[in-house]
N, C-alpha and C. Protein backbone atom coordinates (compact mmCIF):
# COMPACT_ATOMS: atom_id res chain seq x y z
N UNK A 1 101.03 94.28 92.71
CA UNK A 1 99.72 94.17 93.34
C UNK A 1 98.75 93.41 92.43
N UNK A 2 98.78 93.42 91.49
CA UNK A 2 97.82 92.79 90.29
C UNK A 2 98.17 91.80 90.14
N UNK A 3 99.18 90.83 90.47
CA UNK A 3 99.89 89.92 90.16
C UNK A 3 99.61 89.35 91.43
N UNK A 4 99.69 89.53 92.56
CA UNK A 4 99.85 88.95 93.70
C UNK A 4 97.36 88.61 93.69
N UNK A 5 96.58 89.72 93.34
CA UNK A 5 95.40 90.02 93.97
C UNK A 5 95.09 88.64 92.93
N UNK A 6 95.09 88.79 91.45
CA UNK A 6 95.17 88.15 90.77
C UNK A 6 95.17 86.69 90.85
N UNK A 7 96.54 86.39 91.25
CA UNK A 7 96.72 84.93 91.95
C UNK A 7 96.00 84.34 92.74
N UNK A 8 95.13 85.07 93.69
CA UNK A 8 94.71 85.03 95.10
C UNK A 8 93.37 85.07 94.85
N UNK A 9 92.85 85.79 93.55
CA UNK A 9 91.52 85.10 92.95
C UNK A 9 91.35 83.94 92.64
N UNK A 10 92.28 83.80 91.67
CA UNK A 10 92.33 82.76 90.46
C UNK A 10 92.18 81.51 91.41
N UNK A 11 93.05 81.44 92.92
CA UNK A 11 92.97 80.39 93.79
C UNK A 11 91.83 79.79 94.20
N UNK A 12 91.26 81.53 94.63
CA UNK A 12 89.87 81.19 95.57
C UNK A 12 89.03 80.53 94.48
N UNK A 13 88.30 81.37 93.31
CA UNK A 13 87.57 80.76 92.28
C UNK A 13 88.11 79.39 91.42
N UNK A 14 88.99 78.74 91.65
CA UNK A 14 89.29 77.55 91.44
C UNK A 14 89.23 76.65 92.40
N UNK A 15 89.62 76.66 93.47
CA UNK A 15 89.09 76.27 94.63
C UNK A 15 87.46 75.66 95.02
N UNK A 16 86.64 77.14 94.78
CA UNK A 16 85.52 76.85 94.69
C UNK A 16 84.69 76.13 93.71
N UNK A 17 85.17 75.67 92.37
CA UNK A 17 85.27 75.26 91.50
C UNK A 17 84.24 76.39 90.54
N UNK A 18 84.17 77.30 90.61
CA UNK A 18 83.59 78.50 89.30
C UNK A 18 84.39 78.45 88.09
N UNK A 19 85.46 77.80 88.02
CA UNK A 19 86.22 77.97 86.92
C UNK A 19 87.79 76.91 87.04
N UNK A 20 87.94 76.33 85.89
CA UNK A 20 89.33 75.74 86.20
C UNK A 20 89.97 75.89 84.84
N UNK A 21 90.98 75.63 84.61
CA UNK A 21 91.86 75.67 83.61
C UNK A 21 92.69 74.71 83.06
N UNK A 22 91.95 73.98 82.57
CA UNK A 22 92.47 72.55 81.93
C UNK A 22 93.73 72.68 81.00
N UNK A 23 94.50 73.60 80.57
CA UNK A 23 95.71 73.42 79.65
C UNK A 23 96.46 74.97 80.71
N UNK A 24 97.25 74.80 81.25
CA UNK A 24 98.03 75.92 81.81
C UNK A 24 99.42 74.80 82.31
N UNK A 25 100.52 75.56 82.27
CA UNK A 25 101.73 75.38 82.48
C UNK A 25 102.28 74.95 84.28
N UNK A 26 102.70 72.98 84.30
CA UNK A 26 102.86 73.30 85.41
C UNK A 26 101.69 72.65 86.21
N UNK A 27 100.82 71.97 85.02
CA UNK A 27 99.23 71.74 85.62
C UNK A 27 99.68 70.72 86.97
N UNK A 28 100.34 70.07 87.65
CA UNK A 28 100.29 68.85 88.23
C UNK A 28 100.81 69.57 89.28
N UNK A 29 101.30 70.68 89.41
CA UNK A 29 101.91 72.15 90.36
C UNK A 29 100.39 72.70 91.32
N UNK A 30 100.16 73.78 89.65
CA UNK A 30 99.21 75.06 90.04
C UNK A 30 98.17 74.61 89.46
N UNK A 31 97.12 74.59 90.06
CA UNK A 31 95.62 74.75 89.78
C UNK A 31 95.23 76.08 88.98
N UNK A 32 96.34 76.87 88.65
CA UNK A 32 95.86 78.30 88.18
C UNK A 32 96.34 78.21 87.05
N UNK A 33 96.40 79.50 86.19
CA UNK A 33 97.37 79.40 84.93
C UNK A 33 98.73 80.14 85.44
N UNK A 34 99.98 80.14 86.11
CA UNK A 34 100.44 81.28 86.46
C UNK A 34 100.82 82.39 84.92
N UNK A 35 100.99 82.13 84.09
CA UNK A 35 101.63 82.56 83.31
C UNK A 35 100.30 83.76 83.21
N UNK A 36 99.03 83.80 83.05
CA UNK A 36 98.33 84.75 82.79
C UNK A 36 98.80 85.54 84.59
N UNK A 37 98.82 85.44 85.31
CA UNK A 37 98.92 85.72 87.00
C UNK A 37 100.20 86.45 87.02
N UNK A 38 101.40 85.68 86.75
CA UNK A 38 102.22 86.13 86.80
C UNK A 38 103.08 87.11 85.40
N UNK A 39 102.59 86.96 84.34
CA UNK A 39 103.08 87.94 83.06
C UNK A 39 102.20 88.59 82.47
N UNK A 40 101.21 87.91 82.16
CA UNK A 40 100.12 88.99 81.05
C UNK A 40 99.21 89.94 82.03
N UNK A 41 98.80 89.29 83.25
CA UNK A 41 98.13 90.41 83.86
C UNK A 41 99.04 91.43 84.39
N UNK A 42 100.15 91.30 85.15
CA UNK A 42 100.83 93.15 85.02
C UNK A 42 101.06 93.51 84.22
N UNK A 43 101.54 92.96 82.24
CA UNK A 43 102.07 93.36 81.95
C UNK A 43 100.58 94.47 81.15
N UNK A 44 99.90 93.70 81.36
CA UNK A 44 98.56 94.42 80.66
C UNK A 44 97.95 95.86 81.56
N UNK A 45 98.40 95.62 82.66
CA UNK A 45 98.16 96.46 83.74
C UNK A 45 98.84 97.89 83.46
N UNK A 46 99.63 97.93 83.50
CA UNK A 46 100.94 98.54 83.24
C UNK A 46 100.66 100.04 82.10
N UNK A 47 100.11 99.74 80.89
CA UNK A 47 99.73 100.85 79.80
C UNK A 47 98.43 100.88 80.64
N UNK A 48 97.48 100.07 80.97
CA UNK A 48 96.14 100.60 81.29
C UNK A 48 96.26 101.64 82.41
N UNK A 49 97.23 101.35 83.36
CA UNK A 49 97.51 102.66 84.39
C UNK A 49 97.81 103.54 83.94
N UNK A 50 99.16 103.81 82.74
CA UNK A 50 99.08 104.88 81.83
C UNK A 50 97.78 105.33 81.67
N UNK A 51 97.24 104.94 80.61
CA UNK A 51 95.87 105.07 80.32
C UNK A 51 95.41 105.82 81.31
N UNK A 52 95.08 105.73 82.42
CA UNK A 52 94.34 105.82 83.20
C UNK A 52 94.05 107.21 83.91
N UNK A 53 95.96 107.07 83.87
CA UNK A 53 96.30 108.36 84.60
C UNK A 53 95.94 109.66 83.93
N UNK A 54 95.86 109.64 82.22
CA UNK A 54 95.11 110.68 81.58
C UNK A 54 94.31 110.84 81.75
N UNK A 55 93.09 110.09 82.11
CA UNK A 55 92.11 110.25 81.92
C UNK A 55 91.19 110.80 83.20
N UNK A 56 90.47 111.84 83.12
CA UNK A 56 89.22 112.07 84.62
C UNK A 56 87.82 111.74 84.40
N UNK A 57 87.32 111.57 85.29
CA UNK A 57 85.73 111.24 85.64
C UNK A 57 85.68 110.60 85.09
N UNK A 58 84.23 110.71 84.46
CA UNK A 58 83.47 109.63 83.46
C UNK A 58 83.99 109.09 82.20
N UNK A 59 85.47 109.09 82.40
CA UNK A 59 85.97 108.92 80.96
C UNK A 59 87.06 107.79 81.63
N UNK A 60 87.21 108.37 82.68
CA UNK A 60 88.07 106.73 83.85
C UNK A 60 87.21 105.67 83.37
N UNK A 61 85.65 106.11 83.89
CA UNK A 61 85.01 105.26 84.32
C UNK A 61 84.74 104.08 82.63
N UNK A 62 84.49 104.77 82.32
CA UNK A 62 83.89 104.56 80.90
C UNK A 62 85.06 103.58 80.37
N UNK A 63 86.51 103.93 80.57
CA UNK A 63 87.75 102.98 80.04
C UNK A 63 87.52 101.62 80.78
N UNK A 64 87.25 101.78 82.41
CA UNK A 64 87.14 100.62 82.87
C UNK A 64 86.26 99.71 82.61
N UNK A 65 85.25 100.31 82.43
CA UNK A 65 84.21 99.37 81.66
C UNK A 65 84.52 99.00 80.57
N UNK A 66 84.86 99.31 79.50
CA UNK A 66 85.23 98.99 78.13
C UNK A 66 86.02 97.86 78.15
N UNK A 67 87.00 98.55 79.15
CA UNK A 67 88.51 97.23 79.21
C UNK A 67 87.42 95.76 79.90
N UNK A 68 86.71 96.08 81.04
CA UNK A 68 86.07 95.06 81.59
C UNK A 68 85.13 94.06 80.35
N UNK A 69 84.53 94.52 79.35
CA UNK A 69 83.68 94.35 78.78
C UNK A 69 84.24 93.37 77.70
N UNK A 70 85.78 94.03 77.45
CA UNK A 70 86.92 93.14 76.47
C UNK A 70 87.25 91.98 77.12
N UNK A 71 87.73 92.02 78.34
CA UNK A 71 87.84 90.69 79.02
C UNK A 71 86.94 89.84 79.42
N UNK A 72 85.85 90.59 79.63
CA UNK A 72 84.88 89.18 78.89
C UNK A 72 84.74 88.63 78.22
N UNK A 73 84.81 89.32 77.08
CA UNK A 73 84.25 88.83 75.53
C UNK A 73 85.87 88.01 75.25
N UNK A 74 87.15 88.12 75.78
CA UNK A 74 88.62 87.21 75.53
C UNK A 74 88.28 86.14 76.85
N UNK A 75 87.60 86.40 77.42
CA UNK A 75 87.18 85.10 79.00
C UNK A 75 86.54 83.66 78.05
N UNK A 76 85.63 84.36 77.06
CA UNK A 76 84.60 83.73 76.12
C UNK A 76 85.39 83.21 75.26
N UNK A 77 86.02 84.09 74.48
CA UNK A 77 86.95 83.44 73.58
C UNK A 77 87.66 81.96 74.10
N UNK A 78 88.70 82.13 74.84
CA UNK A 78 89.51 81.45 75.60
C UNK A 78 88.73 80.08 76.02
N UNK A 79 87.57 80.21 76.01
CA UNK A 79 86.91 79.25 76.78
C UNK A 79 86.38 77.74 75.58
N UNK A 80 85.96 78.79 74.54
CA UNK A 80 86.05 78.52 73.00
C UNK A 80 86.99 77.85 72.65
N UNK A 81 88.43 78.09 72.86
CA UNK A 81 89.34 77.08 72.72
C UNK A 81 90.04 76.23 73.74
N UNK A 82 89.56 76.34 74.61
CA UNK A 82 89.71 74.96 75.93
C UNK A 82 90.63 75.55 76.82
N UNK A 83 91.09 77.16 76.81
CA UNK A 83 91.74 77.42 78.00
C UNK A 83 91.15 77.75 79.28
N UNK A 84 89.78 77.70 79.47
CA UNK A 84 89.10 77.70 80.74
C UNK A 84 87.54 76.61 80.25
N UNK A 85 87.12 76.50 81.36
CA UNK A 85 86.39 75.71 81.96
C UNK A 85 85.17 76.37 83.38
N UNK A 86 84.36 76.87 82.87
CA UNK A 86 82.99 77.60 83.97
C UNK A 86 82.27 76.72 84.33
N UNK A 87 82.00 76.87 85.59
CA UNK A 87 80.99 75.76 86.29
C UNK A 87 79.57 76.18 85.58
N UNK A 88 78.73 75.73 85.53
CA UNK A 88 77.24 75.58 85.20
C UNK A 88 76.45 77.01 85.44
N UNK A 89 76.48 77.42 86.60
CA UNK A 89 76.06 78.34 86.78
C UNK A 89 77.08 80.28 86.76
N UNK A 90 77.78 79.96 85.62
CA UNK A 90 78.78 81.08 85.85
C UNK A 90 77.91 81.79 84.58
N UNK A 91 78.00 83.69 84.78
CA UNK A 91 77.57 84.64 83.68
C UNK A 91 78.56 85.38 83.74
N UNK A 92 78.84 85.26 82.23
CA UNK A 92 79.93 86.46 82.12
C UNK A 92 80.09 87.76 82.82
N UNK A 93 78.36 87.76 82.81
CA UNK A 93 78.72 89.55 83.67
C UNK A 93 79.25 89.15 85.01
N UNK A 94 79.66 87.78 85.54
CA UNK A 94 80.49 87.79 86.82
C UNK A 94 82.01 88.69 86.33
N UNK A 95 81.93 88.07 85.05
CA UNK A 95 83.63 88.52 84.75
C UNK A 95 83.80 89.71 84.16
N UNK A 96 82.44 90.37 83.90
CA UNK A 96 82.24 92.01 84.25
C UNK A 96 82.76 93.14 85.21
N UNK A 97 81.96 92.60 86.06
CA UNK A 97 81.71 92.92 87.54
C UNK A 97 83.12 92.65 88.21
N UNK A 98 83.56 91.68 87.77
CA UNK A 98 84.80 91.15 88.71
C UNK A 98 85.69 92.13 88.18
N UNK A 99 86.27 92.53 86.78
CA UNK A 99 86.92 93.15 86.23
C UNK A 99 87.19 94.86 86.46
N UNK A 100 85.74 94.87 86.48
CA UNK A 100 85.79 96.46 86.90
C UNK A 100 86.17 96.78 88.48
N UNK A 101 85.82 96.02 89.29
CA UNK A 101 86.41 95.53 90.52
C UNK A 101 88.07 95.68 90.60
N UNK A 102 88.37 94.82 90.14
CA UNK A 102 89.87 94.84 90.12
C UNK A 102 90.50 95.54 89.30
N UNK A 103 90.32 96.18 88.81
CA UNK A 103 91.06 97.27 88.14
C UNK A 103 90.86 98.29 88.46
N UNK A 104 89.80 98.94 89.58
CA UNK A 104 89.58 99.97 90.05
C UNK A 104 90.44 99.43 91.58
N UNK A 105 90.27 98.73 91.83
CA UNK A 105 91.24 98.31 93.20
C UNK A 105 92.63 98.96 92.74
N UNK A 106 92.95 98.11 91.65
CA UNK A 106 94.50 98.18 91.40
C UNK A 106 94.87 99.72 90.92
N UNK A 107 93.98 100.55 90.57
CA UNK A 107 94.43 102.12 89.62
C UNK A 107 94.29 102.69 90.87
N UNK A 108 93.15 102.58 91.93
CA UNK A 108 93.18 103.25 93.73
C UNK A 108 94.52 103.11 94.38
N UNK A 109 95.07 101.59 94.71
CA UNK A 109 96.63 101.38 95.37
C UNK A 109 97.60 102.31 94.21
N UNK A 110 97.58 101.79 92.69
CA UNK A 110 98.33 102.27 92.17
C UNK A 110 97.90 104.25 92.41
N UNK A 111 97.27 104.90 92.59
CA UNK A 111 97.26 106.05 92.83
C UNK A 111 97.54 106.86 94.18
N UNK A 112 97.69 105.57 95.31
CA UNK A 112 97.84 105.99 96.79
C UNK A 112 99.29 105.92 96.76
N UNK A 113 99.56 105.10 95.76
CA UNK A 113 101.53 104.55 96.10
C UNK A 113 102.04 106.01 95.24
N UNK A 114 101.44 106.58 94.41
CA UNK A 114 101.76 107.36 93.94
C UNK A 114 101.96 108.82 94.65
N UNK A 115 101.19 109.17 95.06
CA UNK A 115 100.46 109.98 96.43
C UNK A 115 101.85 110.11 97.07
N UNK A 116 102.18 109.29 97.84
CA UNK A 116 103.10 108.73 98.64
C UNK A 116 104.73 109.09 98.21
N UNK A 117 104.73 109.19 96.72
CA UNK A 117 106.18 109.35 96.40
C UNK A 117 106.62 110.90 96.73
């Protein structure tokens, strides 16, 4: 699910041009990076659901933000060394906001699929 939602961002916001990715694998292919889409984001996913699953209330909440707050500040990094590219009007706290977003999406499915077993 993180892999597939992921992708399906990375499209739309490249698309729209908010962001592109001038050095990714494949460039003359994908407009995206897949390698962050397809390996580092589940694989990063993966302990944070661990994570997750220990944790209740305000202490969920509090991880997601933290984690959100790190991927900004590695969005920044990254950008620092030429693996992304923000249109003019982009604020990190998009990639705040977006973060805590999708990782509360993904720990909800990942907790309904769970439900389910």
């Amino acid at each position: 699910m993180a892999s597939l939602l992921g992708t399906y961002l990375d499209l739309y916001f490249t698309g729209k041009g908010m962001y592109a990715f001038p050095t990714r694998p494949f460039s003359d292919i994908f407009t995206i990076n897949i390698v962050f889409t397809l390996a580092v984001l589940p694989i990063f996913m993966i302990p944070l659901l661990k994570i997750m699953e220990s944790l209740k209330g305000w202490f969920r909440g509090m991880f997601v933000m933290a984690i959100s707050v790190a991927m900004a500040a590695a969005e920044k990094m990254a950008e620092s060394i030429g693996m992304f590219v923000h249109a003019e009007n982009w604020h990190h706290f998009y990639t705040f906001i977006g973060y805590c977003l999708f990782i509360g999406l993904i720990a909800a499915f990942h907790g309904w699929m769970n439900e389910k077993e």
